[in-house]
Protein backbone atom coordinates (compact mmCIF):
# COMPACT_ATOMS: atom_id res chain seq x y z
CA UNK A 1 -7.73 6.15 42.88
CA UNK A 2 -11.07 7.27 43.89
CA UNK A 3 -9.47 7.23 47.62
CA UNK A 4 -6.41 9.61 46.87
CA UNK A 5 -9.05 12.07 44.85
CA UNK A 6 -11.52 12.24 47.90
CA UNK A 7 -9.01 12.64 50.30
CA UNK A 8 -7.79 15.50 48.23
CA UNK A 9 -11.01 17.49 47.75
CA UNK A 10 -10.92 19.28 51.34
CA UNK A 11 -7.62 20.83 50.14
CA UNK A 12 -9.21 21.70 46.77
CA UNK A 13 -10.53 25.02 45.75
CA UNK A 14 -14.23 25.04 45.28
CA UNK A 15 -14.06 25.18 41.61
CA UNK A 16 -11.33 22.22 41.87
CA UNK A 17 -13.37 20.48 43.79
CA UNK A 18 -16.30 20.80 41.30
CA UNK A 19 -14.07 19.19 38.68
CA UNK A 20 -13.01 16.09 41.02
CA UNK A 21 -16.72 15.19 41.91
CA UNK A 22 -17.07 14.90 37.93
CA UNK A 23 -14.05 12.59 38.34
CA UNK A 24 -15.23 10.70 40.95
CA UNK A 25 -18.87 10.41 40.44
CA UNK A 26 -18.47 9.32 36.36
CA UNK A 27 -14.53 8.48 35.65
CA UNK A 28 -15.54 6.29 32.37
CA UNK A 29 -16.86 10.12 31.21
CA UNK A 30 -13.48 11.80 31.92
CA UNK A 31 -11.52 9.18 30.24
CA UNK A 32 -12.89 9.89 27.12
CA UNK A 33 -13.98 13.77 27.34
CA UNK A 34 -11.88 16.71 26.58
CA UNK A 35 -11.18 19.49 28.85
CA UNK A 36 -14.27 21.58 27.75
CA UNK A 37 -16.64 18.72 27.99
CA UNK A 38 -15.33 17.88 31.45
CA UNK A 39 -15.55 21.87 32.02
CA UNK A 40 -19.34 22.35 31.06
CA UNK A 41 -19.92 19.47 33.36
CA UNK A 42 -18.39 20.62 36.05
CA UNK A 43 -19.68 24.28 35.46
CA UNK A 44 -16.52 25.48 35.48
CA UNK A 45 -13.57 27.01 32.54
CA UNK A 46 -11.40 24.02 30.66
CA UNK A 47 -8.19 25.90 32.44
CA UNK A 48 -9.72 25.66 35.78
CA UNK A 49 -9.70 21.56 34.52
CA UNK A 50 -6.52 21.56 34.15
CA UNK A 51 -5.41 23.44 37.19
CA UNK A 52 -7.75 20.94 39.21
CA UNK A 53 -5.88 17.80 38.00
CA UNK A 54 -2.78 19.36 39.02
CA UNK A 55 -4.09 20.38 42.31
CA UNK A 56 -5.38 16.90 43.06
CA UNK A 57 -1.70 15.41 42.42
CA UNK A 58 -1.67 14.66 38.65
CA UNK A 59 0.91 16.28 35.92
CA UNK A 60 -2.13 17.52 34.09
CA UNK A 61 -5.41 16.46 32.65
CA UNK A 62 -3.71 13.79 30.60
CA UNK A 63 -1.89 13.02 33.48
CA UNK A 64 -5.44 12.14 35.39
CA UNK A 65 -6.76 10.51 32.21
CA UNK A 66 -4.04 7.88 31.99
CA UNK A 67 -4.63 7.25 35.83
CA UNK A 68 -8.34 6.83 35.83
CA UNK A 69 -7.59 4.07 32.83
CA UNK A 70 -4.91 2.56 34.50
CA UNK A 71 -7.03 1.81 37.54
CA UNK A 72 -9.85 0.58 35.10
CA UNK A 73 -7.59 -2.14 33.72
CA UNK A 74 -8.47 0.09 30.70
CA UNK A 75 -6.28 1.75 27.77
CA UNK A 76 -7.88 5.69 27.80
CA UNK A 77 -9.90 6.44 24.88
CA UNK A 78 -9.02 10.47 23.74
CA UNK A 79 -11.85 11.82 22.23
CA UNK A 80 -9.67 15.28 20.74
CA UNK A 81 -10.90 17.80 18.63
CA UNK A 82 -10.99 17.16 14.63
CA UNK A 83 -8.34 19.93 14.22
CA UNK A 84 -6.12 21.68 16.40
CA UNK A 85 -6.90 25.60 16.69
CA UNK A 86 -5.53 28.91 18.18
CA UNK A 87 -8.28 27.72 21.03
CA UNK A 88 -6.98 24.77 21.26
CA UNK A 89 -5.54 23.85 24.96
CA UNK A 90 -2.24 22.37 25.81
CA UNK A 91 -3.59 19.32 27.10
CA UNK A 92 -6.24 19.33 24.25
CA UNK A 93 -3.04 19.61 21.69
CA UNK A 94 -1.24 16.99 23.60
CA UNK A 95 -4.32 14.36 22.99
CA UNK A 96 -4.74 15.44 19.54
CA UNK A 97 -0.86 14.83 18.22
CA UNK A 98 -1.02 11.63 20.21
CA UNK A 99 -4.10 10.36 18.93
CA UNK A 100 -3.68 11.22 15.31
CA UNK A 101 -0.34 9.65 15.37
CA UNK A 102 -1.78 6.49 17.01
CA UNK A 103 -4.91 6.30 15.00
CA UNK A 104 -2.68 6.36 11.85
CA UNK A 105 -0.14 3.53 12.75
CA UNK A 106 -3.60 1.80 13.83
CA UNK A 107 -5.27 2.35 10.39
CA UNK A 108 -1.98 1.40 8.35
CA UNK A 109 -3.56 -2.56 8.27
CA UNK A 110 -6.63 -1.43 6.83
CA UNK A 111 -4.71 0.50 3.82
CA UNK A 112 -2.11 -1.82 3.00
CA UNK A 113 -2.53 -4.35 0.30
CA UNK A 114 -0.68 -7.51 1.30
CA UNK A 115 -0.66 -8.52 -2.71
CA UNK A 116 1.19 -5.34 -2.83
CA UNK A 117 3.08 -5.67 0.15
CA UNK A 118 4.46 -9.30 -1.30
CA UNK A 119 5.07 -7.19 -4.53
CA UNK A 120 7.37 -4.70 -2.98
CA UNK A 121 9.26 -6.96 -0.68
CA UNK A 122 10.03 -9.60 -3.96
CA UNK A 123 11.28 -6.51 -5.58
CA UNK A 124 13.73 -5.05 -2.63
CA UNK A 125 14.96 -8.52 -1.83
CA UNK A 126 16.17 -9.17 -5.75
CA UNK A 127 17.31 -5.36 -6.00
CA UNK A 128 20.48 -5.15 -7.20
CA UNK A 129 20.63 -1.62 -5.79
CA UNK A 130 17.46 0.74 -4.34
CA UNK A 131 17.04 4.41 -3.96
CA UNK A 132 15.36 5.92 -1.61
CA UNK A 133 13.51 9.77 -2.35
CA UNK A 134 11.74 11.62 -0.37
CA UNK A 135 11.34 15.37 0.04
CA UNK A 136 10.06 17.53 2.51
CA UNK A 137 8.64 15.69 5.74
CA UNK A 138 9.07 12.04 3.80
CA UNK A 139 12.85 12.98 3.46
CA UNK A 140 13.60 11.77 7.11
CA UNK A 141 11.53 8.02 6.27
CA UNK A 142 13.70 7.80 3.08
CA UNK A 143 17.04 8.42 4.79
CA UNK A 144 15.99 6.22 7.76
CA UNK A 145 15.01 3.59 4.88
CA UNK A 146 18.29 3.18 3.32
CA UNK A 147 20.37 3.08 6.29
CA UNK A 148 17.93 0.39 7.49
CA UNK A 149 18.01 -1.77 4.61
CA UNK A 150 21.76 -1.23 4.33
CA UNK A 151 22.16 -2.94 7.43
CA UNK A 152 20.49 -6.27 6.31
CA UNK A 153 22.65 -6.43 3.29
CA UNK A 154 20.79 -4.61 0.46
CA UNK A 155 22.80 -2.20 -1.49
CA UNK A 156 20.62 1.13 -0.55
CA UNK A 157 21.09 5.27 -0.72
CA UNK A 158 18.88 7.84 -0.09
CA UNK A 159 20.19 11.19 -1.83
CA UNK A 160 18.90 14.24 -0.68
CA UNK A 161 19.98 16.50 -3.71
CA UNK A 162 17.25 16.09 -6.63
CA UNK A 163 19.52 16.68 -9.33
CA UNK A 164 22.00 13.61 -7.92
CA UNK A 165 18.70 11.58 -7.40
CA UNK A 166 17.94 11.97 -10.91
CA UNK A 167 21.29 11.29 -11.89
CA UNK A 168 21.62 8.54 -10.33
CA UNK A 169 17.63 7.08 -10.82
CA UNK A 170 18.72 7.63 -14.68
CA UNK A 171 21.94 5.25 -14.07
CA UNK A 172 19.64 2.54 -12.81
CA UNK A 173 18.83 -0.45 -14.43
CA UNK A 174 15.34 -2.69 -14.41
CA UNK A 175 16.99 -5.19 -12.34
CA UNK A 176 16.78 -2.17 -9.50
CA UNK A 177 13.80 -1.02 -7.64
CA UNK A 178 13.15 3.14 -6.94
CA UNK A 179 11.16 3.46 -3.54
CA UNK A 180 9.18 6.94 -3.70
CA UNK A 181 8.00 8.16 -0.11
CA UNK A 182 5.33 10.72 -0.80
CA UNK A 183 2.60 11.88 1.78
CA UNK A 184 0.61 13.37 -1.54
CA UNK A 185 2.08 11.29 -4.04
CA UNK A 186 2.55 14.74 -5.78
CA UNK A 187 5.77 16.19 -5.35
CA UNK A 188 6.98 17.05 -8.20
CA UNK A 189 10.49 16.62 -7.61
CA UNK A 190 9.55 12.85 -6.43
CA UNK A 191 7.76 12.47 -9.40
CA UNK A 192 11.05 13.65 -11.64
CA UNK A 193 12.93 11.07 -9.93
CA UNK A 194 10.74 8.21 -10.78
CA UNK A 195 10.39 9.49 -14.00
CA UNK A 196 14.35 9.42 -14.67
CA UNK A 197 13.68 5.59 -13.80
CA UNK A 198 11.09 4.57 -15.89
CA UNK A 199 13.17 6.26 -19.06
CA UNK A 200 14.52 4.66 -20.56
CA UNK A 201 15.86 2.00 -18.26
CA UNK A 202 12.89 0.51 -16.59
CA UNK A 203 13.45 0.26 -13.17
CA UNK A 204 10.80 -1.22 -10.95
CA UNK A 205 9.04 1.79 -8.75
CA UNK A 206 7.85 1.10 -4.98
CA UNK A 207 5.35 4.35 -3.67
CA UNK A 208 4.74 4.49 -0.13
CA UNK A 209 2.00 7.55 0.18
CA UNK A 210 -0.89 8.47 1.69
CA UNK A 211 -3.82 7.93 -1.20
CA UNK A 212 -4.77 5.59 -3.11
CA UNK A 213 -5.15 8.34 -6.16
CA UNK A 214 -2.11 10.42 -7.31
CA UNK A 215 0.19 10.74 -10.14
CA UNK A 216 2.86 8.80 -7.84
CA UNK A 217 0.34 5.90 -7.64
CA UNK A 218 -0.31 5.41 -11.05
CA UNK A 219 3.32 5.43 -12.07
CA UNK A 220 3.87 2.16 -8.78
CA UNK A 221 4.84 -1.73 -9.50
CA UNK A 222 3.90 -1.82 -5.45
CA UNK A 223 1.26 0.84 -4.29
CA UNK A 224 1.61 1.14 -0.70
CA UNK A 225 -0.70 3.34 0.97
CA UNK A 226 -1.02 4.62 4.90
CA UNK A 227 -1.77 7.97 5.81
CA UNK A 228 -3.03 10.32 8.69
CA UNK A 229 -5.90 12.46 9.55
CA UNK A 230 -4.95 15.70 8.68
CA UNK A 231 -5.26 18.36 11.85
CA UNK A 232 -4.39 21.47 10.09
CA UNK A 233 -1.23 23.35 11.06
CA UNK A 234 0.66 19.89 8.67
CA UNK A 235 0.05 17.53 10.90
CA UNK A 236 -1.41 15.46 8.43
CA UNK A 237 1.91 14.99 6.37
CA UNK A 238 3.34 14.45 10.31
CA UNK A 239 0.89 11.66 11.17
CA UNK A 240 1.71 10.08 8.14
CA UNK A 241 5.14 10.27 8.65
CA UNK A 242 5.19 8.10 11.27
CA UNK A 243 2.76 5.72 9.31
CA UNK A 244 5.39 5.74 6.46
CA UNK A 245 7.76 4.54 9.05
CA UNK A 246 6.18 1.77 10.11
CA UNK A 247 5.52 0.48 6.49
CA UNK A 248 9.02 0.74 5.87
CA UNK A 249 9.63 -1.10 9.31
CA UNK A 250 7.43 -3.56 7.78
CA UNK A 251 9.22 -4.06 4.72
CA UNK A 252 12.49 -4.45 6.56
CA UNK A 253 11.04 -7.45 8.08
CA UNK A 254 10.21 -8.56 5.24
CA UNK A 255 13.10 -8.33 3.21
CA UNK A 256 15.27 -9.70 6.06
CA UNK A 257 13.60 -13.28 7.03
CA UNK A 258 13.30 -13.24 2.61
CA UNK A 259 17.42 -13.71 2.69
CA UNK A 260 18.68 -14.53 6.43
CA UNK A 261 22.43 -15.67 5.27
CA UNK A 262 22.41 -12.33 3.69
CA UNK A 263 20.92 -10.32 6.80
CA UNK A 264 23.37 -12.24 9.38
CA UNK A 265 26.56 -11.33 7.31
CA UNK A 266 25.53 -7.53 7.38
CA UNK A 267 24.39 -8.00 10.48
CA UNK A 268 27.48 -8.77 12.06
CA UNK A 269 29.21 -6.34 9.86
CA UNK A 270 27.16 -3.67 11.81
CA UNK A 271 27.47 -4.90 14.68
CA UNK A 272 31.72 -5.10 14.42
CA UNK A 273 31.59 -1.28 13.36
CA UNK A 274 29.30 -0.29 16.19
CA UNK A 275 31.58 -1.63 18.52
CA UNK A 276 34.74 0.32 16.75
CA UNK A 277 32.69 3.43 17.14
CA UNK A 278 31.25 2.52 20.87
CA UNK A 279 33.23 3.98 23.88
């Protein structure tokens, strides 16, 4: 690595060159600095940084980042901005979505309860049926949820209509489980949803949000909470997104090895209709 950079610099512009003696002389610094720290080192603008790296050979300053870690034996550490601006770079966005997404799958172990993750997979697994609301950004988890659970056997719908979800929350029974996605725990068509469960029928209500504190989390049987940092511009409810994913990744494990005659009979039934559909 060091090599390819140094035998790079004669073809470099000054400036360029500036930036790749930064590189070479303290790589450890790069891997973790942003453009404009690696720019006031080098004495030079954060786009000339980025026009270096590409100079040198690399896709971009990301680009170079990765490859400095990778010749480490090291995973790079992004040190991005708290909150992505109108000054923010490309490169300097690109770290920022990337680590906010990764530090909130990262953090979803710290937030999650395993006495209420045990809670919410005993209710799914005895479900007699489960729906699935969401609005907004949680809307996509919810819709990925039921189709996921559906294809370990569970009997599982996601409507996107909040009229039909209250309709049909209101036909439930307590021997059925409502799982509420909410990045707030506030929506207030959510929270009309799982309302139209708890009255007058009971069900049992799953909440997969972002806070601990909400009106969504006091009304939960199974409070599961995992979140994002929020980086203006929504990608807080974004981060968290993904984060909500992976819970509900979680629970399909769960609810799978919990009743594996079950999940091999759907199984199979997905896997006959796949190949019907396949080309």
């Amino acid at each position: 690595m060091r090599a390819s950079i140094a035998a790079a610099l004669p073809g470099l512009r000054a400036s360029d060159a500036k930036v790749m003696r930064v590189v070479m002389a303290d790589s450890a610094f790069v891997q973790s600095a942003t453009t404009d720290e690696v720019a006031g080192r080098a004495g030079v603008s954060p786009a000339t940084v980025v026009r270096a790296a590409r100079a040198a050979g690399f896709h971009g300053f990301g680009d170079l980042k990765l490859a400095l870690a990778r010749a480490s034996g090291q995973q790079p550490v992004p040190n991005p901005p708290d909150e992505l601006t109108s000054q923010s770079t490309l490169d300097e966005l690109c770290d920022t979505v990337l680590a906010s997404h990764a530090a909130s799958i990262r953090s979803v172990r710290a937030t999650l309860r395993s006495a209420a993750l045990r809670r919410a997979v005993t209710l799914l697994n005895s479900a007699r049926e489960i729906l699935v609301f969401g609005v907004g950004t949680s809307a996509s988890p919810a819709a990925d949820a039921a189709y996921r659970w559906t294809t370990i056997g569970c009997r599982a719908q996601a409507p996107r209509d909040v009229r039909t979800a209250q309709l049909q929350a209101r036909l439930l029974t307590a021997e059925d489980v409502v799982v509420a996605v909410s990045h707030t725990g506030r929506s207030a068509e959510t929270l009309a949803v799982v309302e139209a469960a708890r009255t007058p029928t009971a069900a049992r209500i799953v909440v997969i949000t972002s806070f601990d504190s909400s009106p969504l989390a006091e009304r939960a049987d199974a409070l599961l909470v995992a979140g994002g940092p929020d980086l203006g511009l929504q990608m807080g409810s974004s981060s968290s997104r993904l984060a909500h994913l992976a819970v509900i990744d979680v629970l399909h494990a769960g609810i799978a090895l919990a009743d594996l005659p079950r999940t091999r009979r759907a199984l199979q039934a997905s896997a006959e209709i796949t190949k019907v559909h396949s080309a």
